[in-house]
Every structure is written in structure tokens, then in C-alpha cells.
N, C-alpha and C. Protein backbone atom coordinates (compact mmCIF):
# COMPACT_ATOMS: atom_id res chain seq x y z
N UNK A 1 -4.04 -73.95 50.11
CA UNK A 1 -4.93 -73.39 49.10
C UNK A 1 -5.92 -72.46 49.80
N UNK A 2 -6.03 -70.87 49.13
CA UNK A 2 -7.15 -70.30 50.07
C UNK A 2 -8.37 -70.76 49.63
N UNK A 3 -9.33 -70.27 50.55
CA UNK A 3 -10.73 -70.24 50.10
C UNK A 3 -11.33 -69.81 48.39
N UNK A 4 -10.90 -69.05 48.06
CA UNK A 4 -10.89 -68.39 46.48
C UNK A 4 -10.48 -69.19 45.82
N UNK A 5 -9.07 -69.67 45.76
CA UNK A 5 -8.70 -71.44 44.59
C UNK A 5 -9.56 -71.99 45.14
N UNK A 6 -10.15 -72.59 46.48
CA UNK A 6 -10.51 -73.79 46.51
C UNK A 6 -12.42 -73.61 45.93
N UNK A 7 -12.71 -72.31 45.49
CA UNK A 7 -13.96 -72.59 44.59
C UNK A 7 -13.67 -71.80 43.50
N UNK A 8 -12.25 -72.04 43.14
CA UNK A 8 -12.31 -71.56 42.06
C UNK A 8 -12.04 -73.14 40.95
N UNK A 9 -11.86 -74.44 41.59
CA UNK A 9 -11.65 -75.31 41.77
C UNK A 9 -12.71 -76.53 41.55
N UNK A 10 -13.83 -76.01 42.48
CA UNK A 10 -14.68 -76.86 42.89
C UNK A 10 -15.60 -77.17 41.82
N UNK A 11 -16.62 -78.71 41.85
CA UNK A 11 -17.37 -79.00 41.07
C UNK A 11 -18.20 -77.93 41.05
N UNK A 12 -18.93 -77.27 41.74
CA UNK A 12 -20.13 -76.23 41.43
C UNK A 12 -19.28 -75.21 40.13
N UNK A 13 -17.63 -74.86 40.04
CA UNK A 13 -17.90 -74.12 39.08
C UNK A 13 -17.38 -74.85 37.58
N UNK A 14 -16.90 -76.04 37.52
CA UNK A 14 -16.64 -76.85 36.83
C UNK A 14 -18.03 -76.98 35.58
N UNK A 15 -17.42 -76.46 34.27
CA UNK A 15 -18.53 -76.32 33.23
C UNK A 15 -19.58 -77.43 33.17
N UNK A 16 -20.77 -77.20 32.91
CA UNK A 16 -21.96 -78.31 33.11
C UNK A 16 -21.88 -78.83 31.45
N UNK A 17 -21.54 -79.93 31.29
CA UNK A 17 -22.12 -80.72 30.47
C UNK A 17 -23.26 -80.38 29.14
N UNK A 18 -23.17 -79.82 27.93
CA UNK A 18 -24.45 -79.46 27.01
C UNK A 18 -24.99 -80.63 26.33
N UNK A 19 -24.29 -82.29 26.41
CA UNK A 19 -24.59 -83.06 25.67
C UNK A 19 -23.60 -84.41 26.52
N UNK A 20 -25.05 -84.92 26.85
CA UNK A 20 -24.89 -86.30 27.88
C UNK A 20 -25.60 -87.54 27.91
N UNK A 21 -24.45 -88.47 28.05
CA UNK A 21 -25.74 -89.66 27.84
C UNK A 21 -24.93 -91.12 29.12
N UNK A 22 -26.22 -91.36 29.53
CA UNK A 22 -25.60 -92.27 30.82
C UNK A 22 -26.87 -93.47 30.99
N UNK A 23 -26.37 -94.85 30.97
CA UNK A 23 -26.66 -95.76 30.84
C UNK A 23 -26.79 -96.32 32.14
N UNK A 24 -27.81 -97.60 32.05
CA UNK A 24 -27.75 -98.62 33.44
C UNK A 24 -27.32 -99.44 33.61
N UNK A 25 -27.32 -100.34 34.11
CA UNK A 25 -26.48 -101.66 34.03
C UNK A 25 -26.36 -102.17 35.38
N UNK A 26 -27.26 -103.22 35.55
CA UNK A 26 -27.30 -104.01 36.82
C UNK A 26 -27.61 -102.66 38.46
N UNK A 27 -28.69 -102.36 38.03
CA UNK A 27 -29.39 -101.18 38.58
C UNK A 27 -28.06 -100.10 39.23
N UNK A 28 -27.00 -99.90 38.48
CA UNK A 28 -26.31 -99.17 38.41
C UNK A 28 -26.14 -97.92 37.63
N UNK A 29 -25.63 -96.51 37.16
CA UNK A 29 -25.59 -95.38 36.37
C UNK A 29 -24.39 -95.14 35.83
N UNK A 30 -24.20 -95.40 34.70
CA UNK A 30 -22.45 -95.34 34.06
C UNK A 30 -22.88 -93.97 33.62
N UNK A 31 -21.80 -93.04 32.89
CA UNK A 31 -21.98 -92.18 32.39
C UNK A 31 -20.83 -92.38 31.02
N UNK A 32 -21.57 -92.32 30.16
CA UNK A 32 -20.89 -92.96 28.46
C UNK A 32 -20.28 -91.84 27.60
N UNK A 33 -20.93 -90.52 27.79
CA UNK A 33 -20.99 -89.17 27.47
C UNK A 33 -20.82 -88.17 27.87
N UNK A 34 -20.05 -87.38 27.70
CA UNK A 34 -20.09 -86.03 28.31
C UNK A 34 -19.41 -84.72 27.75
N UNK A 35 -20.48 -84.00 26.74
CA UNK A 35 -19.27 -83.03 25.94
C UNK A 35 -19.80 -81.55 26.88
N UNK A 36 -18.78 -80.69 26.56
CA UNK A 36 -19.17 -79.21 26.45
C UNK A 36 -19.20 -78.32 25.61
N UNK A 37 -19.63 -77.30 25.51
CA UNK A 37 -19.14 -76.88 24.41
C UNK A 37 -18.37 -76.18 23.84
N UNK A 38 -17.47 -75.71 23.22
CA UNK A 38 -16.50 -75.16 22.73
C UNK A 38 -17.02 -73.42 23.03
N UNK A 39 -15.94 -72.96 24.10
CA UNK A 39 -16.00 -71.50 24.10
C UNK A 39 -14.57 -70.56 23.81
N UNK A 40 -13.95 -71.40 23.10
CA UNK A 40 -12.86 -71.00 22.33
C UNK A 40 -12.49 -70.63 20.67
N UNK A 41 -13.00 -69.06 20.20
CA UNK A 41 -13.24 -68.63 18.76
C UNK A 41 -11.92 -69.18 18.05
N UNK A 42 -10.77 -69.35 18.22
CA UNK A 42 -9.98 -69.62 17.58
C UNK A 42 -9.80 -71.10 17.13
N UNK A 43 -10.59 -71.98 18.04
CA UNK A 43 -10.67 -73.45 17.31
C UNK A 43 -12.18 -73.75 16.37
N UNK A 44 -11.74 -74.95 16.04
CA UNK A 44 -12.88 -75.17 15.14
C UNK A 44 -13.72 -76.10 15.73
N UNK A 45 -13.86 -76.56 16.66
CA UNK A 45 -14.57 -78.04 17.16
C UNK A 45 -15.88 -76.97 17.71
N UNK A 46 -16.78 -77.65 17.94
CA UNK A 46 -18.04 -77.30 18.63
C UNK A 46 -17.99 -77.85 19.80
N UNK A 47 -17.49 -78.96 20.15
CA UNK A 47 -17.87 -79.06 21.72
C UNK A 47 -16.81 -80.43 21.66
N UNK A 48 -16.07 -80.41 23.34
CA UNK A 48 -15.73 -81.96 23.82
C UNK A 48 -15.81 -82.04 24.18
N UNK A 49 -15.05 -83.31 24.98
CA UNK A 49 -15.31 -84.37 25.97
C UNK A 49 -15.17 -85.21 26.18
N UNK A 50 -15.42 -86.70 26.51
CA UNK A 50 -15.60 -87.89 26.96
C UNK A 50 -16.36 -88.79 26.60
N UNK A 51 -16.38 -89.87 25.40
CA UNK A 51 -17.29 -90.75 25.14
C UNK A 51 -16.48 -92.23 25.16
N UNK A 52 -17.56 -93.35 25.44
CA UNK A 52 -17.24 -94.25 25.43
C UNK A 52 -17.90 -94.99 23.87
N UNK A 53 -16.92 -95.76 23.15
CA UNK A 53 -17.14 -95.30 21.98
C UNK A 53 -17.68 -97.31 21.94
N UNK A 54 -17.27 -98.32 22.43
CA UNK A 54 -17.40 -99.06 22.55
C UNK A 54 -17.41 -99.81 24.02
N UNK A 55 -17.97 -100.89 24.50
CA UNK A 55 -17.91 -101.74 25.69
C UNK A 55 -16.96 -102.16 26.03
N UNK A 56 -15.86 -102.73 25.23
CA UNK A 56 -14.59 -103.22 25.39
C UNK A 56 -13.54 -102.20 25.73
N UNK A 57 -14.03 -101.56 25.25
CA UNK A 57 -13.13 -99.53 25.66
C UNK A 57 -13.06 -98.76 26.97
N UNK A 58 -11.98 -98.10 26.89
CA UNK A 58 -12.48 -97.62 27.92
C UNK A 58 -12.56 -95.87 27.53
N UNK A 59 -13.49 -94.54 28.21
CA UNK A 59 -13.80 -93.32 27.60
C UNK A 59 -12.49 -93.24 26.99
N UNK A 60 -12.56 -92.31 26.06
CA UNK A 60 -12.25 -91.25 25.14
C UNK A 60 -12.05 -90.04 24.97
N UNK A 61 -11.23 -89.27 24.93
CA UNK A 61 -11.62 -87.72 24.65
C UNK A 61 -11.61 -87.33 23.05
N UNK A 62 -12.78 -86.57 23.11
CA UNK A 62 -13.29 -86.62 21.45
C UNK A 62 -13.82 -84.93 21.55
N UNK A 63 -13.60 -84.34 20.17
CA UNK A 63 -13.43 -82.96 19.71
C UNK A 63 -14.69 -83.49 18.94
N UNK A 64 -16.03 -82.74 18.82
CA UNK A 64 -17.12 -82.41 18.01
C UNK A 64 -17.19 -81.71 16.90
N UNK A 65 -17.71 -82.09 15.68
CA UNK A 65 -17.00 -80.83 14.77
C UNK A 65 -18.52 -81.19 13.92
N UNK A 66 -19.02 -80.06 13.40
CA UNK A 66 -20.37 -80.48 12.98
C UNK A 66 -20.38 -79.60 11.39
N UNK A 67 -20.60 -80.40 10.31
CA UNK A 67 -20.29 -80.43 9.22
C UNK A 67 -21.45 -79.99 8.16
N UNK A 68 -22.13 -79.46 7.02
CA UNK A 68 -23.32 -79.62 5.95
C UNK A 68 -22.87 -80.95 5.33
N UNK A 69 -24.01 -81.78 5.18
CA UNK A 69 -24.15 -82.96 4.36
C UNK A 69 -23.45 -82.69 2.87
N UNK A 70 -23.04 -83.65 2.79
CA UNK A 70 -22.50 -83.24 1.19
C UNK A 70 -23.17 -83.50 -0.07
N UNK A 71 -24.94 -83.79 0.37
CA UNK A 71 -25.45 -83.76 -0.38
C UNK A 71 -26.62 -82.32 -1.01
N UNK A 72 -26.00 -81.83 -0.13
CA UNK A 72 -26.69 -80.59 -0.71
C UNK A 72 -28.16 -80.56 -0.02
N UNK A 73 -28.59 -81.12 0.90
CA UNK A 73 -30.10 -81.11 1.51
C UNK A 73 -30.09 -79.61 3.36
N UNK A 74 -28.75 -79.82 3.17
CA UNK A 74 -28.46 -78.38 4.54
C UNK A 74 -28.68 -79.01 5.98
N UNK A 75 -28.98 -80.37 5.48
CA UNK A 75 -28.79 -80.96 7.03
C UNK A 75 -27.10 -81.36 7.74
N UNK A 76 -26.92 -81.66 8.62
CA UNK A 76 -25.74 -81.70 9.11
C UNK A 76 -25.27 -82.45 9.37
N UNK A 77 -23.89 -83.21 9.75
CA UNK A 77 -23.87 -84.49 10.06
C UNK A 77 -22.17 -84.16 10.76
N UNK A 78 -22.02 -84.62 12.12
CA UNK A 78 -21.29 -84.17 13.12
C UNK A 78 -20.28 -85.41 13.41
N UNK A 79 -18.77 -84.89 13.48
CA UNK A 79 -17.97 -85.95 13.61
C UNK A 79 -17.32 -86.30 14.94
N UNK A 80 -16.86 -87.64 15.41
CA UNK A 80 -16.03 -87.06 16.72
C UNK A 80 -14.65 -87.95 16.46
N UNK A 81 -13.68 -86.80 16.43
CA UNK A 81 -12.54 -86.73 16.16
C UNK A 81 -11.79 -87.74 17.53
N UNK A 82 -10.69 -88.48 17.60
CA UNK A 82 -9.97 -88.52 18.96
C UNK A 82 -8.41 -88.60 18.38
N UNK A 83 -7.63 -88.15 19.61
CA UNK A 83 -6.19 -88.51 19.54
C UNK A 83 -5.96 -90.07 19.46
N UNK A 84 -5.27 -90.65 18.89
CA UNK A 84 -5.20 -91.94 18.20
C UNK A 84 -3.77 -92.54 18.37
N UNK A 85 -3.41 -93.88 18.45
CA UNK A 85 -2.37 -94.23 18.44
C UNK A 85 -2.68 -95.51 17.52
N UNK A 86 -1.68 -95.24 15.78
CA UNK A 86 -2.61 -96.43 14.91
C UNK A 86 -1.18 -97.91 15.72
N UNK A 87 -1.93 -98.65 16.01
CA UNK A 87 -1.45 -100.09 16.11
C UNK A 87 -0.45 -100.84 15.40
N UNK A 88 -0.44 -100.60 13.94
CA UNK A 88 0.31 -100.61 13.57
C UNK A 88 1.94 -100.38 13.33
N UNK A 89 1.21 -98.84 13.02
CA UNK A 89 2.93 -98.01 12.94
C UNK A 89 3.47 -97.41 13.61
N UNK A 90 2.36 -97.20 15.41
CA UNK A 90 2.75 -96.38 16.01
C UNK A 90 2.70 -94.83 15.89
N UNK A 91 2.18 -94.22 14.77
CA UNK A 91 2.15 -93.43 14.21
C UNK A 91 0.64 -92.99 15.71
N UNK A 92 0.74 -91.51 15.82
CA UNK A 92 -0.02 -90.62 16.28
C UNK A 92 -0.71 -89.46 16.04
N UNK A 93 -1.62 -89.68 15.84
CA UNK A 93 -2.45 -88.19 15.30
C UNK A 93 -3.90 -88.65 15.94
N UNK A 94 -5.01 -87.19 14.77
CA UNK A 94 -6.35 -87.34 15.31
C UNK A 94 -6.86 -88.40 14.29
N UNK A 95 -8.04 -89.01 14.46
CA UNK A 95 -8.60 -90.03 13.73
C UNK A 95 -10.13 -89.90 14.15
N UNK A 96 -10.97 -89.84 13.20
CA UNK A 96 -12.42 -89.91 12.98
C UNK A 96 -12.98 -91.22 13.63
N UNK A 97 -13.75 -91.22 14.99
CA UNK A 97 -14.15 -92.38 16.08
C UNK A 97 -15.34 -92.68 15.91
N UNK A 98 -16.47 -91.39 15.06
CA UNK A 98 -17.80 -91.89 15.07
C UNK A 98 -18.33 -90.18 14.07
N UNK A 99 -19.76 -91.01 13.68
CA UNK A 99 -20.44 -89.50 13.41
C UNK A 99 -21.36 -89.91 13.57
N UNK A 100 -22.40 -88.59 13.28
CA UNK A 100 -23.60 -88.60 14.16
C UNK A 100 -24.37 -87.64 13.28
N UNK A 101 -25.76 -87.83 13.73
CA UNK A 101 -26.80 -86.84 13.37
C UNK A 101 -27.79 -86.66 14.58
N UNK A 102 -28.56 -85.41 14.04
CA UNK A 102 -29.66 -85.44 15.21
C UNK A 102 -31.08 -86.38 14.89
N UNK A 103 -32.05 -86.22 15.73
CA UNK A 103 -33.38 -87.03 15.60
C UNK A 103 -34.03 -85.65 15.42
N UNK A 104 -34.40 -85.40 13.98
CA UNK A 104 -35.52 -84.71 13.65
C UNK A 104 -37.26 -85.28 13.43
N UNK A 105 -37.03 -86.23 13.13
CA UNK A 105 -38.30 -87.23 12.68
C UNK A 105 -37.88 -88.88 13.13
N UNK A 106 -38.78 -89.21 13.73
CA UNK A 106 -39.08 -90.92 13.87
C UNK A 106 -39.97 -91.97 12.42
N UNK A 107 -38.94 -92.69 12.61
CA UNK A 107 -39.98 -93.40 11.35
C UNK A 107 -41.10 -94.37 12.20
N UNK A 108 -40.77 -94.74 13.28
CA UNK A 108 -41.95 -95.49 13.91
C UNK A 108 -43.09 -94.41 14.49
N UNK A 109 -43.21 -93.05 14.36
CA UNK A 109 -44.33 -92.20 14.41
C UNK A 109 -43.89 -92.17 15.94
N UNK A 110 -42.66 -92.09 17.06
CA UNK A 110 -42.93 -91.56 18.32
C UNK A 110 -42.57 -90.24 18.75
N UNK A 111 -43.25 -89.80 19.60
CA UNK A 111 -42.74 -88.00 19.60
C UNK A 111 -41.38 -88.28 19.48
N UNK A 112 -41.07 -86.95 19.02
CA UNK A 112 -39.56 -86.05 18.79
C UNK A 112 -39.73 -85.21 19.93
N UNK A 113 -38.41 -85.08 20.84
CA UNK A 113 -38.28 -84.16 21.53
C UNK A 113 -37.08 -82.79 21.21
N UNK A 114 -36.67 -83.56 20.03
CA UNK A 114 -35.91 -82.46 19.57
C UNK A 114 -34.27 -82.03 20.62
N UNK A 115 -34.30 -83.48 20.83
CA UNK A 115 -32.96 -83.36 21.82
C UNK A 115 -31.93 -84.75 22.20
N UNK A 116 -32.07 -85.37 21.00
CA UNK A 116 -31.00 -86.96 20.78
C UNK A 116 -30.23 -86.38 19.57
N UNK A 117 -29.16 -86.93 19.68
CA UNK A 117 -27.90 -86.95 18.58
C UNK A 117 -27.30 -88.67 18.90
N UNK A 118 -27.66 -89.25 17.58
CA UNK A 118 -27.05 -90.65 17.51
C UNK A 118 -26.04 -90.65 16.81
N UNK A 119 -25.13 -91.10 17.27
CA UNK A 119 -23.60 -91.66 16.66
C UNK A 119 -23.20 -93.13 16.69
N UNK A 120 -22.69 -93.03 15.59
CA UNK A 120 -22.60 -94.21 14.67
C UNK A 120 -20.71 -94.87 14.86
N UNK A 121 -20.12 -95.60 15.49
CA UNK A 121 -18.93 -95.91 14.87
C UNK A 121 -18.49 -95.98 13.50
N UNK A 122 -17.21 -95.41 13.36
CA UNK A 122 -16.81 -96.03 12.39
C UNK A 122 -15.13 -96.51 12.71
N UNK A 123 -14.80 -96.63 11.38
CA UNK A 123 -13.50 -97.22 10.93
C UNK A 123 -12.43 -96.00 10.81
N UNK A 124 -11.16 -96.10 10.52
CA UNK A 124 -10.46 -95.50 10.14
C UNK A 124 -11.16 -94.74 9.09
N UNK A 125 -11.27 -95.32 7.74
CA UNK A 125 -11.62 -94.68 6.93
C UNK A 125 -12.81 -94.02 6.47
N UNK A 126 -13.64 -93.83 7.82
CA UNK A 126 -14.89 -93.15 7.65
C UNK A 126 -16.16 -94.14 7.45
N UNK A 127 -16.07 -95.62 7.34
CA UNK A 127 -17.35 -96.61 7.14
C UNK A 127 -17.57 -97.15 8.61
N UNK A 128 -18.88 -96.84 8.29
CA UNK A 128 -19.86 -97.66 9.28
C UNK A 128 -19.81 -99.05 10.14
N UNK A 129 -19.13 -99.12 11.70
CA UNK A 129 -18.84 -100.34 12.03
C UNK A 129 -20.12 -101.31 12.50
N UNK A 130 -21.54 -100.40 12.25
CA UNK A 130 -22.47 -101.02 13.23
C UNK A 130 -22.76 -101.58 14.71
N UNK A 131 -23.57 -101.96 14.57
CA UNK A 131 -23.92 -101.95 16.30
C UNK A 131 -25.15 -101.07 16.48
N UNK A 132 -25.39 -100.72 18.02
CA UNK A 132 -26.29 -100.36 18.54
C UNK A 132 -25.67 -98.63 18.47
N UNK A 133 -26.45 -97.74 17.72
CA UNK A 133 -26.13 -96.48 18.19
C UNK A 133 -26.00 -96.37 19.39
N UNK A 134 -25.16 -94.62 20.01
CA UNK A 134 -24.92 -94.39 20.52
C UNK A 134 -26.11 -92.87 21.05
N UNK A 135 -27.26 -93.03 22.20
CA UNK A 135 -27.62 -92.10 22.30
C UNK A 135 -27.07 -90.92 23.10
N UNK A 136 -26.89 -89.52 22.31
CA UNK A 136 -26.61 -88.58 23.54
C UNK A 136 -27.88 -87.24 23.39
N UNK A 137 -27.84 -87.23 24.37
CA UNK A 137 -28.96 -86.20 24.96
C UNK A 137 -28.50 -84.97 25.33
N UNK A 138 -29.27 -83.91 24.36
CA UNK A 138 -28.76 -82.13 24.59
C UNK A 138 -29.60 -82.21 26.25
N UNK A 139 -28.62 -81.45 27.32
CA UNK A 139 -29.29 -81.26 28.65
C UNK A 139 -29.91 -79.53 28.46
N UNK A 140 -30.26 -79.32 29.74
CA UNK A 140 -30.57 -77.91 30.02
C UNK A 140 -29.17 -76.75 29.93
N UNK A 141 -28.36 -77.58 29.77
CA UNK A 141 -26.88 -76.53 29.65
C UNK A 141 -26.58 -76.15 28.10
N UNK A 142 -26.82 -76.67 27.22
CA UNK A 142 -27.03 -76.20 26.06
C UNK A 142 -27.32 -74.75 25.63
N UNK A 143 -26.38 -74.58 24.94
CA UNK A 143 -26.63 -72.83 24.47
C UNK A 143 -27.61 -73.28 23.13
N UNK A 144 -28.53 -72.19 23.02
CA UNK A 144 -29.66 -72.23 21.79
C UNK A 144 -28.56 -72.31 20.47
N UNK A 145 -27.21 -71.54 20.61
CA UNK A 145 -26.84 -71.64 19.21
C UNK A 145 -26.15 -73.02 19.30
N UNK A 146 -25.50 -73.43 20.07
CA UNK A 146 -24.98 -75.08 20.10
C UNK A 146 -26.11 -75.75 19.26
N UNK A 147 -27.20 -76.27 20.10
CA UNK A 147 -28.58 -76.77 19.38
C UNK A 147 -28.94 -76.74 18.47
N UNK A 148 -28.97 -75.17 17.77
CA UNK A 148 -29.28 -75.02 16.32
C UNK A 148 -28.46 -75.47 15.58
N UNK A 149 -26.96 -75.20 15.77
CA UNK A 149 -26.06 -76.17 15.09
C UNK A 149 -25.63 -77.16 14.51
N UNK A 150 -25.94 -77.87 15.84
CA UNK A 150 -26.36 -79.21 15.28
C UNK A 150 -26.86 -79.33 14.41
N UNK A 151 -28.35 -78.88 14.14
CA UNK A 151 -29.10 -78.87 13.07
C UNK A 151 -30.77 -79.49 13.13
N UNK A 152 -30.90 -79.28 14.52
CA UNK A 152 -32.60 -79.66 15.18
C UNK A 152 -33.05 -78.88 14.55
N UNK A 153 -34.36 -79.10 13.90
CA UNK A 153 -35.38 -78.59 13.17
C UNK A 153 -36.06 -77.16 13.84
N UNK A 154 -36.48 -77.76 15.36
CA UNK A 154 -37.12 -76.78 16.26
C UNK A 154 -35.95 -76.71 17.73
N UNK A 155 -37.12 -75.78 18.53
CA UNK A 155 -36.43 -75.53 19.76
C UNK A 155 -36.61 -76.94 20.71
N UNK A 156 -35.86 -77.13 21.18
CA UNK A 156 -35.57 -78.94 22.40
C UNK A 156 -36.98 -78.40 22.93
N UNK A 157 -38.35 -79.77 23.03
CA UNK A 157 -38.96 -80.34 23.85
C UNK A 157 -38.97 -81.14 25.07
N UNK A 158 -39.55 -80.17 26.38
CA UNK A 158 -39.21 -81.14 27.47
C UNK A 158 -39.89 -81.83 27.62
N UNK A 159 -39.00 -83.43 27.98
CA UNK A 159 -39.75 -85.24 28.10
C UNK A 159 -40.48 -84.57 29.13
N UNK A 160 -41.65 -85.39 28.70
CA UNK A 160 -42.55 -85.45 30.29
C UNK A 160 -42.05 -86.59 30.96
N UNK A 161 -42.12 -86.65 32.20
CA UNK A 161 -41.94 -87.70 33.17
C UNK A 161 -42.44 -88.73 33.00
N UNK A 162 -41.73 -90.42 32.89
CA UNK A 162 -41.77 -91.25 32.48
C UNK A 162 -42.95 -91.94 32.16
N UNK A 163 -43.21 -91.75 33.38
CA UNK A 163 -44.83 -92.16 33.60
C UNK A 163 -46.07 -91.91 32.81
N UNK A 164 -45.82 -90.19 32.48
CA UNK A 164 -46.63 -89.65 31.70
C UNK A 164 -46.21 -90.30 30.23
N UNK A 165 -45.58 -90.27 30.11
CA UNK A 165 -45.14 -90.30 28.28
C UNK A 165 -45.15 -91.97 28.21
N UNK A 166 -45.30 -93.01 28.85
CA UNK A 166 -45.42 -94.41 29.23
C UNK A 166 -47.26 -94.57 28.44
N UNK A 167 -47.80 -93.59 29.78
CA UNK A 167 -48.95 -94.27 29.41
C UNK A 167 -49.67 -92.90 28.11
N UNK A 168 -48.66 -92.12 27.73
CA UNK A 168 -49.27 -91.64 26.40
C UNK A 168 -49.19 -92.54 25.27
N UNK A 169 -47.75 -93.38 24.97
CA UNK A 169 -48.13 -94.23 23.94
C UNK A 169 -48.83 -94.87 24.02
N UNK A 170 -48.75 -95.56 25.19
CA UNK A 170 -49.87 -96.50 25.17
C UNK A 170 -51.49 -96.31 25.11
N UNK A 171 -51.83 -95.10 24.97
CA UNK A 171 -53.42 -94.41 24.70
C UNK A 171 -53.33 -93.87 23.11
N UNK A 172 -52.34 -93.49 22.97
CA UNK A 172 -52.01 -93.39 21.60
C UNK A 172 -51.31 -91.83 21.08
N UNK A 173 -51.77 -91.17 22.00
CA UNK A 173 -51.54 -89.43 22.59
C UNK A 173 -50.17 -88.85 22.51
N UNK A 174 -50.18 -87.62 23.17
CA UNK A 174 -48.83 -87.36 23.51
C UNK A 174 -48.51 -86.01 22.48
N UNK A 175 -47.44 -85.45 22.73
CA UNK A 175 -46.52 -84.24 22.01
C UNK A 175 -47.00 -84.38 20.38
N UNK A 176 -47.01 -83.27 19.68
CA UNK A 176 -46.83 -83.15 18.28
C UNK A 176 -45.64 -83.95 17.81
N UNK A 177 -45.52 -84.78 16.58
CA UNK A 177 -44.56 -85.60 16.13
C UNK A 177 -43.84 -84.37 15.24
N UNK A 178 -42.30 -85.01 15.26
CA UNK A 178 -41.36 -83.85 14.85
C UNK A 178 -41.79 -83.46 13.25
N UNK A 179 -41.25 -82.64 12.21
CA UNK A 179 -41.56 -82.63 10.98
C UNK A 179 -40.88 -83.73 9.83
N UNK A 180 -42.33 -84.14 9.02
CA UNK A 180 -41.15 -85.24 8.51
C UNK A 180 -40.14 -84.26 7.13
N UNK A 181 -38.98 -85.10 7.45
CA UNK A 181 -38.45 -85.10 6.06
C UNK A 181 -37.75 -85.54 5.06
């Protein structure tokens, strides 16, 4: 392999991640999430990737596809599609693994940073399996129109460092709260 494949190859040019989310576990770093985003006009998905959709599971590759509510309010609500094998019949196709929305507003009053998308399992048929959402986090690789897409209210707020934003709740302080609605 010359020099030229071998960075044409390499992690440095390997697309960065616009939407990631990575967990701890026994002072360890899993990584649960990892989409990109769709730079292909002829498909319809917004972004994929890699999610782990449950604990018992193992990742996923899942197509993003981000939808208007069907209630007529213009907010959005984003699906993640995967290749599927139903148990049953053997039968193979895509199948609906989870959907999601963004965090525009907190009902417990804590800043919005204007950069979580929670997803929800579901079922085959589109209902709610519960559990603990799934957080994923827009990174710095995010294109502004990805973001808006989604359907964030404003432009992504950067977290302050832990520390800081620790002892802001706890004084009571901190960032403007997102808009309610």
C-alpha cells in the first residue's frame, strides 16, 4: 500500500461523528452512538451509524430519517430505521428500532444546551417499549443545517465544564433556560 492509500485510509480522514453518545461503566468509556451525516442527495436518511439500542444487544447500524409531527405543531420527530431479521419468518427488511426528539425545553427548569436528541425504543409496530432513554449528543462536527433539522429551537450551546455548571445549579445560576413550549 503506498503512502497516499495508506492516508487515504487512515482514522484522521475517516468522517467525524455529528451525533454521539458514550457511557461509563465501572470507570470504563463504551461508546453507544455514533451517526454521521448523510452526504448523499439521492438518499433520504439524514445521518447513520451505530447505536446500541438495548444492553442485551449488541450495536446496530441505523439510517436517521427526521420527519414533521403529525400533529401539525412543525416540530419534528426522527426515526432510526435498521436492517432486521423478523424471528419469526425469517423474513428480511428495514424495521423502525427507535424514535426520537430533540431537548428544546426542560420541565425540571435545567439549562438547555440545545444539543441532546433522546430516543425512545420501540416495537415493531411503532409503540413505545420504555426504559431509560437513550441520550445522544450533537458534537462539534455537526453541520448547522443537520442541527436545524432536527428541529433545535436555537443555535447548540457550549456545556461549560463540569465543574462550572455543578456548582451553577447548585447556586441556582447558570445559561438562559431554553424556550418553553
Amino acid at each position: 500500500m503506498s503512502t497516499q492509500e495508506a492516508e487515504q485510509f487512515s482514522p484522521q480522514s475517516a468522517p467525524k461523528p455529528a451525533l454521539r453518545s458514550v457511557r461509563e461503566k465501572d470507570g470504563k468509556y463504551f461508546e453507544i452512538a455514533s451517526f454521521t451525516p448523510n452526504n448523499n442527495p439521492s438518499t433520504k436518511h439524514a445521518f447513520s451509524g451505530m447505536i446500541k439500542i438495548a444492553e442485551d444487544q449488541d450495536r446496530v447500524f441505523a439510517y436517521g430519517f427526521i420527519h414533521d409531527r403529525k400533529d401539525g405543531s412543525g416540530r419534528k420527530v426522527i426515526s432510526l430505521n435498521a436492517h432486521m431479521t423478523d424471528q419469526a419468518s425469517g423474513e428480511q427488511g428495514y424495521k423502525q428500532i427507535a424514535t426520537g426528539s430533540v431537548v428544546n425545553h426542560r420541565g425540571d427548569g435545567k439549562d438547555v444546551y440545545f444539543d441532546t436528541v433522546l430516543f425512545n425504543r420501540v416495537d415493531g409496530k411503532g409503540n413505545n417499549l420504555g426504559g431509560e432513554p437513550i441520550a445522544v449528543f450533537v458534537t462539534d462536527n455537526c453541520p448547522d443545517d443537520l442541527h436545524a433539522g432536527l428541529g433545535f429551537a436555537e443555535k447548540r450551546i457550549p456545556r461549560p465544564p463540569k465543574d462550572t455548571a455543578e456548582q451553577a445549579d447548585e447556586a441556582g445560576a447558570g445559561r438562559p433556560r431554553g424556550p418553553r413550549m
